[in-house]
C-alpha atoms as a PDB file:
ATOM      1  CA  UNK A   1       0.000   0.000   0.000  1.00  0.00           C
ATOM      2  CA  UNK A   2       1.163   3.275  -0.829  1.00  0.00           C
ATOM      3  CA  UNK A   3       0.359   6.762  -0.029  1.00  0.00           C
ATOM      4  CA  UNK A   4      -1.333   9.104  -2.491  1.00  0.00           C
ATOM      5  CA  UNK A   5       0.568  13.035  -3.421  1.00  0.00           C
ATOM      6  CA  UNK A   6      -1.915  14.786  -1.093  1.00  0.00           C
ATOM      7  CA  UNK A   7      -1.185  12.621   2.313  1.00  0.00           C
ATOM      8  CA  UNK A   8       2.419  12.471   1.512  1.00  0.00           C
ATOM      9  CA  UNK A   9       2.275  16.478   1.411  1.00  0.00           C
ATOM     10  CA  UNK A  10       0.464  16.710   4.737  1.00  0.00           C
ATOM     11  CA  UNK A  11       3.111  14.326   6.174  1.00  0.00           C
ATOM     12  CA  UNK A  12       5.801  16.140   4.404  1.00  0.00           C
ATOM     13  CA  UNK A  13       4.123  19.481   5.826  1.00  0.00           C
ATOM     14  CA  UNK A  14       2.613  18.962   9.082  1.00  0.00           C
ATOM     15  CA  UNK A  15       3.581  21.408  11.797  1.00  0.00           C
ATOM     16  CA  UNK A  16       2.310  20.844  15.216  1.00  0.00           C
ATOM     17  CA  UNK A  17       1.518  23.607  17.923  1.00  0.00           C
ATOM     18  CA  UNK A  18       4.657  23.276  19.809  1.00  0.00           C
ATOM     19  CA  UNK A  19       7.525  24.855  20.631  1.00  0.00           C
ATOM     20  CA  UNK A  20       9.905  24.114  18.004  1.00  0.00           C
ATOM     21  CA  UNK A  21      12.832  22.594  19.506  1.00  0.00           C
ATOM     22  CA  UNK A  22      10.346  19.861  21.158  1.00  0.00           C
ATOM     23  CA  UNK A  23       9.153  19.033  17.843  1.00  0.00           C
ATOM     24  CA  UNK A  24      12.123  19.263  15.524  1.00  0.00           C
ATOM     25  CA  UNK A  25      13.776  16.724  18.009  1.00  0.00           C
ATOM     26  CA  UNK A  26      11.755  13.966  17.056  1.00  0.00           C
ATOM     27  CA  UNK A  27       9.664  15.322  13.633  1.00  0.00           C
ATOM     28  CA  UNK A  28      11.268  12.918  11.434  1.00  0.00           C
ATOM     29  CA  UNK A  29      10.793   9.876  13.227  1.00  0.00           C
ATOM     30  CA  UNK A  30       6.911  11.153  13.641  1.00  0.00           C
ATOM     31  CA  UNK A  31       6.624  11.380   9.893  1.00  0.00           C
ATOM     32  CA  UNK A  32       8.072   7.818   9.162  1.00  0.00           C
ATOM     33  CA  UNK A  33       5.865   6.568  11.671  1.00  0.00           C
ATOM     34  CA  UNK A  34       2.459   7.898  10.387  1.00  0.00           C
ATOM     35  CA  UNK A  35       3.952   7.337   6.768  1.00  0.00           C
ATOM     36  CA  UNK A  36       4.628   3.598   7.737  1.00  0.00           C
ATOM     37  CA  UNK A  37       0.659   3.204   9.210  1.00  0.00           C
ATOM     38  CA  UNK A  38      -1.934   5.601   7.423  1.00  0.00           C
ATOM     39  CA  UNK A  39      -2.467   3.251   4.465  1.00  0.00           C
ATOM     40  CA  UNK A  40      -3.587   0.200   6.848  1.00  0.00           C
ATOM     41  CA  UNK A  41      -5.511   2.593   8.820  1.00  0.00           C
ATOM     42  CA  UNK A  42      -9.161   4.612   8.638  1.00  0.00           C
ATOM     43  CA  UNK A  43      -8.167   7.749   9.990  1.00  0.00           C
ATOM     44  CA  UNK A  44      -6.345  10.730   8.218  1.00  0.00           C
ATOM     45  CA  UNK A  45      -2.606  11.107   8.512  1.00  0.00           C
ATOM     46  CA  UNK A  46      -3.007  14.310  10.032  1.00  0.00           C
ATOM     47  CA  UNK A  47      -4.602  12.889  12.933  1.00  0.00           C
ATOM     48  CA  UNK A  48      -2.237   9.992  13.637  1.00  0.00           C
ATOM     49  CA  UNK A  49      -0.045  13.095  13.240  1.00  0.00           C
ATOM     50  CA  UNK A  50      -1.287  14.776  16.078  1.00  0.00           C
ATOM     51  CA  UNK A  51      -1.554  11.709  18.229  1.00  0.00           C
ATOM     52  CA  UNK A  52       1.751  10.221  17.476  1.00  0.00           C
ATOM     53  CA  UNK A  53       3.189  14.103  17.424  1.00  0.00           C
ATOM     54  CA  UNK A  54       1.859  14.545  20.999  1.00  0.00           C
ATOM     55  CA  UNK A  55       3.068  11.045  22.409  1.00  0.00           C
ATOM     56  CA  UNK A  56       6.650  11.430  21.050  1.00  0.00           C
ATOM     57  CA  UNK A  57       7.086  14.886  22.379  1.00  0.00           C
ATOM     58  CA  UNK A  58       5.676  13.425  25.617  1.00  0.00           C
ATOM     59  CA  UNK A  59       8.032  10.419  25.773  1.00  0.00           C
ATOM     60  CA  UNK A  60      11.120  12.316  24.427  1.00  0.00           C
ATOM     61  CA  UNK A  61      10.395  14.999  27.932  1.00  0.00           C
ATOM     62  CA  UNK A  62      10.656  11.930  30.181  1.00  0.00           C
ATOM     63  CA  UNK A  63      13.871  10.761  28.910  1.00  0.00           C
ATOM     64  CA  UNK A  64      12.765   7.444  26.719  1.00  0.00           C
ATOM     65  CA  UNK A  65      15.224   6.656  23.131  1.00  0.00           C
ATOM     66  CA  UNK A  66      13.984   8.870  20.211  1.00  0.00           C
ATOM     67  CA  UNK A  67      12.678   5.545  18.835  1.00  0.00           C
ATOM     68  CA  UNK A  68       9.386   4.765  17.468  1.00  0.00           C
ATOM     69  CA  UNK A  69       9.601   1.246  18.734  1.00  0.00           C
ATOM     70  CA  UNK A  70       9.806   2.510  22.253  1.00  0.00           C
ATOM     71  CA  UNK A  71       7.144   5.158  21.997  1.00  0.00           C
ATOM     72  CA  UNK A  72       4.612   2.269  20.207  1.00  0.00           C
ATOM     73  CA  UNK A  73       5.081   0.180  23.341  1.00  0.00           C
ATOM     74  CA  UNK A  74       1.702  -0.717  24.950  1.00  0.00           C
ATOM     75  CA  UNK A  75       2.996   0.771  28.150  1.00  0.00           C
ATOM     76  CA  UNK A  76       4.667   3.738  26.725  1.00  0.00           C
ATOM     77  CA  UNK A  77       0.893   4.740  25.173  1.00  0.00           C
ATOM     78  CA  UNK A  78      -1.065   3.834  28.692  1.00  0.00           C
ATOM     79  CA  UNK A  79       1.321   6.026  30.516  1.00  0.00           C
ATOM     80  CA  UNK A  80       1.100   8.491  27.966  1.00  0.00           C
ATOM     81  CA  UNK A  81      -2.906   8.527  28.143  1.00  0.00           C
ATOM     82  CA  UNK A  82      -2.681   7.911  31.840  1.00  0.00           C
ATOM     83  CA  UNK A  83      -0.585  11.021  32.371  1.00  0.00           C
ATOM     84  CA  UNK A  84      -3.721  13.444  30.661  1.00  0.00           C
ATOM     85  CA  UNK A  85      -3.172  13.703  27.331  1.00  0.00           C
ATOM     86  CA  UNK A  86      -6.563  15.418  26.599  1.00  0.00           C
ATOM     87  CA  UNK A  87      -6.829  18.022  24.369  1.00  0.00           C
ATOM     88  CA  UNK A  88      -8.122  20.368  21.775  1.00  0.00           C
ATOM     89  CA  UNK A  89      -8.324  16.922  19.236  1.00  0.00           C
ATOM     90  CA  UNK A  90     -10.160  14.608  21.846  1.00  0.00           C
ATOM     91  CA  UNK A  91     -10.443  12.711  24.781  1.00  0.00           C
ATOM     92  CA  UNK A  92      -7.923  10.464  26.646  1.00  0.00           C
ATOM     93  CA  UNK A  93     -10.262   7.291  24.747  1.00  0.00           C
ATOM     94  CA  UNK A  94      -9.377   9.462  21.375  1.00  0.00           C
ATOM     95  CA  UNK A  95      -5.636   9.471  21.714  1.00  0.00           C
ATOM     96  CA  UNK A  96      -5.464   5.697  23.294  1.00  0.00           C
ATOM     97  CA  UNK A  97      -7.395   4.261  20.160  1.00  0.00           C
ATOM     98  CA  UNK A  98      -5.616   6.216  17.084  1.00  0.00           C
ATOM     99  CA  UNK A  99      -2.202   5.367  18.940  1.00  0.00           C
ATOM    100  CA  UNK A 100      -3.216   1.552  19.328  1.00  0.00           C
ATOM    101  CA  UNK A 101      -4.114   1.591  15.508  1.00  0.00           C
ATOM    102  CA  UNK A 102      -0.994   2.724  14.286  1.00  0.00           C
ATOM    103  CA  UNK A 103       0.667   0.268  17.098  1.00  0.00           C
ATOM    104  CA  UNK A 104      -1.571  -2.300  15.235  1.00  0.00           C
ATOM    105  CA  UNK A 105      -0.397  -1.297  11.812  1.00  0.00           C
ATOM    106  CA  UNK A 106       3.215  -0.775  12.534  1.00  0.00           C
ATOM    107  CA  UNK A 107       3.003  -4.741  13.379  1.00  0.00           C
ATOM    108  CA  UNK A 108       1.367  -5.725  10.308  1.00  0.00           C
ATOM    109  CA  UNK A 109       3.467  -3.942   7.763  1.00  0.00           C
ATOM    110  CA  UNK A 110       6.571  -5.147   9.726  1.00  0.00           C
ATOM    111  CA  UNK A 111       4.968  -8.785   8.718  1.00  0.00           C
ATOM    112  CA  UNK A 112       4.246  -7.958   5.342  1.00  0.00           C
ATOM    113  CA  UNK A 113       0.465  -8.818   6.238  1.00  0.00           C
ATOM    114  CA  UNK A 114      -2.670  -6.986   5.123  1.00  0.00           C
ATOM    115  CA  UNK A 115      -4.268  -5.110   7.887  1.00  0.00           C
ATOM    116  CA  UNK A 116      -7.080  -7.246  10.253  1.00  0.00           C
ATOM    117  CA  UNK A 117     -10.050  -6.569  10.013  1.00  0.00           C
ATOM    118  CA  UNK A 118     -11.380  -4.561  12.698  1.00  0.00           C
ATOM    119  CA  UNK A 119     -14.464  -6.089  15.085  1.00  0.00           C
ATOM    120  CA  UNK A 120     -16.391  -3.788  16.913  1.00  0.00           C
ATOM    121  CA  UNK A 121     -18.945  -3.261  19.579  1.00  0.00           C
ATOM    122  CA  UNK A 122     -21.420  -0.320  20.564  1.00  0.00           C
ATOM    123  CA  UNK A 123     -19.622   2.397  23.334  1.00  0.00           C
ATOM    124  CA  UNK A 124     -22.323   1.710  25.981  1.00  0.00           C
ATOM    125  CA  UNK A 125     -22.048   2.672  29.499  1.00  0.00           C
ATOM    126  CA  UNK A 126     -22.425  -0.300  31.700  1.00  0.00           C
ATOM    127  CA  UNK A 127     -25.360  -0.243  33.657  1.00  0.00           C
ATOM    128  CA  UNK A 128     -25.115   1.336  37.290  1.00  0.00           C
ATOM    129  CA  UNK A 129     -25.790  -0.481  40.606  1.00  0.00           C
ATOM    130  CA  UNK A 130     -28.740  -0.308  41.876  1.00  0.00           C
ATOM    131  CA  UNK A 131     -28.623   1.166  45.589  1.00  0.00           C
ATOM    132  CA  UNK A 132     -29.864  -1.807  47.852  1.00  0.00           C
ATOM    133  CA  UNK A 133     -26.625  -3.481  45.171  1.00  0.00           C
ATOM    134  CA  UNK A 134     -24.337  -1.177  45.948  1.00  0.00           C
ATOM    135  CA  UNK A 135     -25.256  -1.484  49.877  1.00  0.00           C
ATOM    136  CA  UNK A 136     -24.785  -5.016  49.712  1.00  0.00           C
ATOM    137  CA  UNK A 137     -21.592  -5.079  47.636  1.00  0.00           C
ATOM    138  CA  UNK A 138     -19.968  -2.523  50.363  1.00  0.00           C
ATOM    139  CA  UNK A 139     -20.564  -4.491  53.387  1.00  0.00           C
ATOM    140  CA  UNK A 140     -18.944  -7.611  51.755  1.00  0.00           C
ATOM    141  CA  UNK A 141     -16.035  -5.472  50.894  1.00  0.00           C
ATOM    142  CA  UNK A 142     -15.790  -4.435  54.668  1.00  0.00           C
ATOM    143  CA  UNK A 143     -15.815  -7.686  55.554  1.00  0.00           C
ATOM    144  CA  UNK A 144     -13.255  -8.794  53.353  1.00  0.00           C
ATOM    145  CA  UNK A 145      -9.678 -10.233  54.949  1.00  0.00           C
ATOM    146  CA  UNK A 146      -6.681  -7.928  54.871  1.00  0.00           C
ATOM    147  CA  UNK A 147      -5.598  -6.425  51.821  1.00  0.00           C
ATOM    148  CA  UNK A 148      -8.284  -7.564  49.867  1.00  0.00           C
ATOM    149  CA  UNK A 149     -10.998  -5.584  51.786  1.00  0.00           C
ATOM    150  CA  UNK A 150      -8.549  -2.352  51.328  1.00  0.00           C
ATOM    151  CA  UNK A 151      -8.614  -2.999  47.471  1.00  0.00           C
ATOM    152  CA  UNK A 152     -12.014  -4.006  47.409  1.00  0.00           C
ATOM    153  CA  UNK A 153     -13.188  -0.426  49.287  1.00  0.00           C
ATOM    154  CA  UNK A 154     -10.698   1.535  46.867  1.00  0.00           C
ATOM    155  CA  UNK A 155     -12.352   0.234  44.353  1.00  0.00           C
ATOM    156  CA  UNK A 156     -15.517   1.142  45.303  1.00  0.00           C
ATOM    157  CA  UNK A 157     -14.928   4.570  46.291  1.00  0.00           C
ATOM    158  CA  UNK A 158     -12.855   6.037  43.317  1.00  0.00           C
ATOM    159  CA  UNK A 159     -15.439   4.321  41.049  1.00  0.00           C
ATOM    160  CA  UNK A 160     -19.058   5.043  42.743  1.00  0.00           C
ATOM    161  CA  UNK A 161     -17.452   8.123  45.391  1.00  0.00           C
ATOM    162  CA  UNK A 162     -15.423   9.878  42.534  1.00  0.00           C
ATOM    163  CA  UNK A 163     -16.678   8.350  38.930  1.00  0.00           C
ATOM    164  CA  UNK A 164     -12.793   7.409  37.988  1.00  0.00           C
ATOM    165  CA  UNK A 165     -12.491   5.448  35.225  1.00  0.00           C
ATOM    166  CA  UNK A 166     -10.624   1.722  35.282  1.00  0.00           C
ATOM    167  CA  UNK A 167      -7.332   3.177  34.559  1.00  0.00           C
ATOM    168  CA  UNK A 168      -7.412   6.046  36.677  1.00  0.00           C
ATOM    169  CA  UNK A 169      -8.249   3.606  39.734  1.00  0.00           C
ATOM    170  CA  UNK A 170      -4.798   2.093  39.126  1.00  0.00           C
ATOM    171  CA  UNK A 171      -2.864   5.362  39.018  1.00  0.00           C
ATOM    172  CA  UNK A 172      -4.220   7.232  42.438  1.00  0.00           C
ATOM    173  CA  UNK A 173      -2.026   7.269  45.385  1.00  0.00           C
ATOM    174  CA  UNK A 174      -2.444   7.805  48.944  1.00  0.00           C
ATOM    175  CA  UNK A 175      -0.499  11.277  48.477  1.00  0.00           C
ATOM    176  CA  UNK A 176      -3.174  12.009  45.710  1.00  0.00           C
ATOM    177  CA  UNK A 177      -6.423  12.401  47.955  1.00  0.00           C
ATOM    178  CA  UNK A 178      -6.077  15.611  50.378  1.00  0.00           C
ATOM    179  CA  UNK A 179      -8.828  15.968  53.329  1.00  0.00           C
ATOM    180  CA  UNK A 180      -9.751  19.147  53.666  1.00  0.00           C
ATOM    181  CA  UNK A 181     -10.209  20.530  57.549  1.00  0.00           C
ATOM    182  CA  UNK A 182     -14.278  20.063  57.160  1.00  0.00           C
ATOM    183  CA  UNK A 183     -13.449  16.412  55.322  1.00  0.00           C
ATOM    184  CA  UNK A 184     -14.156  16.785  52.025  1.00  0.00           C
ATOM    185  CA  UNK A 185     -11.880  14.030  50.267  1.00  0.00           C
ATOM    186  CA  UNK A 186     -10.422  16.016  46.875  1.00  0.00           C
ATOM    187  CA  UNK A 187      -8.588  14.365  44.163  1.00  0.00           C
ATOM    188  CA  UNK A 188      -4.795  15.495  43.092  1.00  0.00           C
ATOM    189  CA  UNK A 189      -6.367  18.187  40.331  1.00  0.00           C
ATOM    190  CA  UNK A 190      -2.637  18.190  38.765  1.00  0.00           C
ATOM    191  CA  UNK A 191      -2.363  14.153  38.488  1.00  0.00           C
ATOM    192  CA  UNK A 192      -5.985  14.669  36.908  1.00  0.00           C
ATOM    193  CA  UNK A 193      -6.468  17.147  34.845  1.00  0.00           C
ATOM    194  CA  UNK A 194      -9.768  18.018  36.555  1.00  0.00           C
ATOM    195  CA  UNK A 195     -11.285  18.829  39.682  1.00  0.00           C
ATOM    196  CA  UNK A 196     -12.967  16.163  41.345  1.00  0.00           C
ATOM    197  CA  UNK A 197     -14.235  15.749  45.000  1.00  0.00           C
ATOM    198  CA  UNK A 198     -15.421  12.894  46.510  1.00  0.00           C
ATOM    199  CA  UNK A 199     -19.233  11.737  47.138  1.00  0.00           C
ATOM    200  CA  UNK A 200     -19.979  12.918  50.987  1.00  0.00           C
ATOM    201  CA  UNK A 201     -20.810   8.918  51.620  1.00  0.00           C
ATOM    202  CA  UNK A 202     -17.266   7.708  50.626  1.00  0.00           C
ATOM    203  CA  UNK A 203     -15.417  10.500  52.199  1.00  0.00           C
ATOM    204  CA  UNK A 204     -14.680   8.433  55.757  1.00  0.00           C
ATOM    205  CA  UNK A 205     -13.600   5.315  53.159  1.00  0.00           C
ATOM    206  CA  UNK A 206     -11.192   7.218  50.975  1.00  0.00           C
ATOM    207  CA  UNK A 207      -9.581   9.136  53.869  1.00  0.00           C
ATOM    208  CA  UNK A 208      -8.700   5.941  55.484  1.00  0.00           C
ATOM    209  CA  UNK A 209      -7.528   4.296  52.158  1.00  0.00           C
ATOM    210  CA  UNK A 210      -5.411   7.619  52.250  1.00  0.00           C
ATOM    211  CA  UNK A 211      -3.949   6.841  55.935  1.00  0.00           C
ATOM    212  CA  UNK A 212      -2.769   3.766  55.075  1.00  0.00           C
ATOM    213  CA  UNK A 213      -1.862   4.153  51.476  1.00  0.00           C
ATOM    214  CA  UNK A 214       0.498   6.472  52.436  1.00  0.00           C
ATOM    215  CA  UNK A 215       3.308   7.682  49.342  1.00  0.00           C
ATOM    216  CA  UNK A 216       1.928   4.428  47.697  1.00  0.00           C
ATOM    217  CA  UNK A 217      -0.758   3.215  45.291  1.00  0.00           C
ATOM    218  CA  UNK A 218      -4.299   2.862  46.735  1.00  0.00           C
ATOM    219  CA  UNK A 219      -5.387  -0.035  45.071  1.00  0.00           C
ATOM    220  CA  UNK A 220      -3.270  -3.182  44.743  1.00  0.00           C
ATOM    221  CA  UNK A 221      -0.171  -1.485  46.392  1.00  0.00           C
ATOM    222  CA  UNK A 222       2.159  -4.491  45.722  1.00  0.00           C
ATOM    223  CA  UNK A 223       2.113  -3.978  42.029  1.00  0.00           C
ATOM    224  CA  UNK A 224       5.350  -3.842  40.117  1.00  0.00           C
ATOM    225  CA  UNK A 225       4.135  -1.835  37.208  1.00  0.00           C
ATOM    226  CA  UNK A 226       1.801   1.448  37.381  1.00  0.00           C
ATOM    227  CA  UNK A 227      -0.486   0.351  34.385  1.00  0.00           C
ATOM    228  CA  UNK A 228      -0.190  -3.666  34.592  1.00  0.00           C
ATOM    229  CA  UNK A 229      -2.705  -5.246  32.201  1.00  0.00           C
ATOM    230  CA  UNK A 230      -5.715  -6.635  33.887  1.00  0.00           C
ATOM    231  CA  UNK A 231      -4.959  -4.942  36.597  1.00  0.00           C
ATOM    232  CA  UNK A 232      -8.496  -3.741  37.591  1.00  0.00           C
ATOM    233  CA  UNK A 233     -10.556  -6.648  35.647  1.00  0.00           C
ATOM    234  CA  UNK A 234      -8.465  -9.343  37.291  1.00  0.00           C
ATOM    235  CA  UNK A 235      -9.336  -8.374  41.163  1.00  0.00           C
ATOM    236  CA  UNK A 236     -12.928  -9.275  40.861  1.00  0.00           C
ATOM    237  CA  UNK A 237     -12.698 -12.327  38.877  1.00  0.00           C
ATOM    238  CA  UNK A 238     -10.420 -13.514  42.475  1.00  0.00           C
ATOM    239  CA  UNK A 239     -12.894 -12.121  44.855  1.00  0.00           C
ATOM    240  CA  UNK A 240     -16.368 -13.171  43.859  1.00  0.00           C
ATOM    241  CA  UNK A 241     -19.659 -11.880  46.442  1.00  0.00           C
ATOM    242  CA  UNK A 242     -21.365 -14.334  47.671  1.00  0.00           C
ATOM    243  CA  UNK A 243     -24.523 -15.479  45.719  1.00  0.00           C
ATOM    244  CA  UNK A 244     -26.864 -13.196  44.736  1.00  0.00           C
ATOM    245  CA  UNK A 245     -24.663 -10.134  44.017  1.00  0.00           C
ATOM    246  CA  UNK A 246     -23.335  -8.882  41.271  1.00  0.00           C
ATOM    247  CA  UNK A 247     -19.560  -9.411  40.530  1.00  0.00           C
ATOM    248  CA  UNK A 248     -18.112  -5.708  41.643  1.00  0.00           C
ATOM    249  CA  UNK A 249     -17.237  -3.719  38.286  1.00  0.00           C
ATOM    250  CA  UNK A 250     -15.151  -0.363  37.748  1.00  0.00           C
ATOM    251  CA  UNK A 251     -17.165   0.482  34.875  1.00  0.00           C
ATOM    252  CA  UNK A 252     -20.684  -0.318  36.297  1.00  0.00           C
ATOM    253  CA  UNK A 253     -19.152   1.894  39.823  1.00  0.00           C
ATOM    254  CA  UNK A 254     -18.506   4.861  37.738  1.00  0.00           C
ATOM    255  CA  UNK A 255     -21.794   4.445  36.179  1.00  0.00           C
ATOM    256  CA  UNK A 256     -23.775   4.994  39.480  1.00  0.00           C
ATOM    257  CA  UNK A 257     -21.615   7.840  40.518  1.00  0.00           C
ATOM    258  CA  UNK A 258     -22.810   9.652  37.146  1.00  0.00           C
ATOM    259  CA  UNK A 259     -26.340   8.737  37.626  1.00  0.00           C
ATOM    260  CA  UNK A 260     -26.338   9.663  41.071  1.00  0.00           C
ATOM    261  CA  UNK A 261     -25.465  12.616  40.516  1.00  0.00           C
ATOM    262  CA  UNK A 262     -27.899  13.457  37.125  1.00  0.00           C
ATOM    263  CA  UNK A 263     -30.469  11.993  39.559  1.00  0.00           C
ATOM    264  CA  UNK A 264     -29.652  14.669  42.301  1.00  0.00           C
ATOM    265  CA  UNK A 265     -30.092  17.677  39.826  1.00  0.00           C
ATOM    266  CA  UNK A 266     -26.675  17.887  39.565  1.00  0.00           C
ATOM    267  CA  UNK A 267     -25.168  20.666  36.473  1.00  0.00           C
ATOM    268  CA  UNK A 268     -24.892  17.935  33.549  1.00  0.00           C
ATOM    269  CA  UNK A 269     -21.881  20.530  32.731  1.00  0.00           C
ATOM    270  CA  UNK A 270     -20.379  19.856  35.959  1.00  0.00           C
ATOM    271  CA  UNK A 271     -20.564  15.901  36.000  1.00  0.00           C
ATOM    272  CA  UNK A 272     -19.073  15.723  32.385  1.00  0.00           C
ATOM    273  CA  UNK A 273     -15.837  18.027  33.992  1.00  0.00           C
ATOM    274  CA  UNK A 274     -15.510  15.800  36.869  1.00  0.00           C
ATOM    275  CA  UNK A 275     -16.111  12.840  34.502  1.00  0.00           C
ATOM    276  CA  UNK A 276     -13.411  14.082  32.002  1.00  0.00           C
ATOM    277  CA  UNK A 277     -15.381  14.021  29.440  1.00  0.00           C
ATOM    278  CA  UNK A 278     -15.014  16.887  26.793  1.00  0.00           C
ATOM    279  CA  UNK A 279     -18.417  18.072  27.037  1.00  0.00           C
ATOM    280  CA  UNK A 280     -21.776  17.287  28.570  1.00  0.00           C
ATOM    281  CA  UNK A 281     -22.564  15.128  25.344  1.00  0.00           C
ATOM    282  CA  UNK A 282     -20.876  12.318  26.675  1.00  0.00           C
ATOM    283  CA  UNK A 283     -23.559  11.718  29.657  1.00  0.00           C
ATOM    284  CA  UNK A 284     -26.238  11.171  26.914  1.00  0.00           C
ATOM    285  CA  UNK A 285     -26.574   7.453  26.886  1.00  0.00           C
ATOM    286  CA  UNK A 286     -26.674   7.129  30.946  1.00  0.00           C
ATOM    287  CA  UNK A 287     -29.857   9.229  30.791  1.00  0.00           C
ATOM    288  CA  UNK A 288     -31.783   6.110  30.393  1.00  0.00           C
ATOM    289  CA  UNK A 289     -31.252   5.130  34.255  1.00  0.00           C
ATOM    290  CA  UNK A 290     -31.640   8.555  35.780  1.00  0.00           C
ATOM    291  CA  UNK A 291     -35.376   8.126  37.275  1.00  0.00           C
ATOM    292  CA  UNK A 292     -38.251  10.848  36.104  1.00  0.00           C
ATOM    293  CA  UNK A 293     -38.503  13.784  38.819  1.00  0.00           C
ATOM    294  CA  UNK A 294     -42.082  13.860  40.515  1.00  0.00           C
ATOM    295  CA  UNK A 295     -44.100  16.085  39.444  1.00  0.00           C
ATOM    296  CA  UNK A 296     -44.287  18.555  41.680  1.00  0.00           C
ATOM    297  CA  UNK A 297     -40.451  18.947  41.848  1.00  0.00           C
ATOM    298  CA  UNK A 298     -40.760  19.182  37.962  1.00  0.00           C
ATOM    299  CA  UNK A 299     -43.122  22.283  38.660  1.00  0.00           C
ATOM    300  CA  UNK A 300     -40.630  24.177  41.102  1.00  0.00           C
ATOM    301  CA  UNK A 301     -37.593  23.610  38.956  1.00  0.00           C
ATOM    302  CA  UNK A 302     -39.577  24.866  35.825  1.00  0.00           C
ATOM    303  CA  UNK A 303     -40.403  27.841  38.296  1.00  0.00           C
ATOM    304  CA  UNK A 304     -37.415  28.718  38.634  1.00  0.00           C
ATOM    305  CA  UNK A 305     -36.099  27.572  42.074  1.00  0.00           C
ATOM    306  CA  UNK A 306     -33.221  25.844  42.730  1.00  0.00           C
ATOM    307  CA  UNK A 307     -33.074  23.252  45.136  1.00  0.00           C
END
């Protein structure tokens, strides 16, 4: 497969908005990269350009070989995505799925292979817990032995307290939750990229996963990597509730803390910030489990008072 005159030109062409020094250091091994993968992918060169752009200028700040191999890594993208790499093209769900293509293609034209064929499924939200659930599945936690009921808590509360997605569970330390003097638990904004503040009933749970976190990760603490694979998935599959409760999920948790919250009257605009999502859009499909508002409430909101 080759590239036509126009995409080689943008290629060729492509300037990024960075400081130029960043990008000159590592400009042609971006443009051999994207070259190399456009034709075996679907999306235009100059977004792989952007994407690949953004996580080589990342990579080169923290040291790593001006290599594409090393910047293609699996691990090299999760950290990449992990560390906040939203931005004016995207979300972080954006930049990990154009960088996994050209990962993807990079491996098949190194083969000599044609492309897979791509399978995919619909972007649904899991569904959220429902409370007399989530009651249950909390106790169990507590009851939990050891380490296993600190994970299982952590779990719970930066997925149904704070609405963190699966791989920003696995990346919040101790050091990154701050109690403030009237105990509201707040996020590390900075390791982020957003404010977020814990639910009021998960603030006693994530201060004490802070105490004893310490400096160190709050869920699954004896990990050797930051971003191990299955890292999240593989913890509930070990500790199963007993029967008639659902298995505990990180995607169903963050679920209920974004329905809560639409349930509560809560500004859509606000949830989608602390959701990291790039705009209010992206809480569309979990409308479906927020429960109609009586009446009467409907009738003072559409008077004009808040509650």
């Amino acid at each position: 497969m080759t590239l036509s005159p126009e995409v080689s030109r943008r290629i060729r062409d492509y300037r990024p908005r960075l400081p130029p020094e960043r990008w000159t250091a590592v400009a042609d091994q971006v443009r051999a990269t994207v070259a190399a993968a456009a034709p075996a992918t679907r999306y235009e060169a100059t977004r792989l350009l952007h994407a690949v752009g953004r996580l080589a200028v990342w990579a080169d700040g923290r040291g790593l070989p001006r290599d594409p191999g090393v910047w293609m890594r699996s691990e090299t993208i999760d950290a990449f995505v992990l560390s906040g790499c939203t931005g004016e093209d995207g979300s972080v769900q954006t930049y990990r799925c154009r960088l996994r293509r050209v990962r993807e293609a990079l491996v098949w034209v190194e083969r000599g292979e044609a492309p897979p064929v791509r399978l995919s499924s619909p972007r649904n939200p899991q569904p959220p817990y429902e409370d007399r659930e989530l009651s249950r599945l909390r106790a169990w936690a507590g009851h939990l032995p050891g380490r296993a009921r600190l994970d299982g808590l952590a779990l719970m509360a930066l997925g149904a307290g704070c609405g963190l997605a699966p791989g920003e569970v696995a990346r919040v330390r101790g050091s990154h939750i701050r109690i403030t003097p009237s105990g509201v638990a707040v996020l590390d904004e900075i390791m982020l990229g957003r404010l977020v503040a814990c639910h009021a009933g998960w603030e006693a749970v994530l201060a004490e996963l802070s105490e004893a976190a310490g400096a160190g990760f709050v869920f699954r603490p004896g990990r050797k990597t930051a971003a191990a694979k299955n890292l999240i998935s593989s913890w509930p599959a070990r500790h199963r509730p007993h029967a008639g409760l659902p298995p505990l999920s990180a995607r169903r948790l963050r679920s209920t803390w974004i329905v809560r919250l639409l349930a509560e009257g809560i500004s859509p605009v606000v949830i989608a910030s602390a959701a990291g999502m790039t705009s209010p859009a992206g809480l569309a499909p979990y409308h479906r489990w927020v429960p109609p508002l009586p009446g009467g409430e409907v009738v003072r909101l559409l008077r004009g008072h808040r509650r």
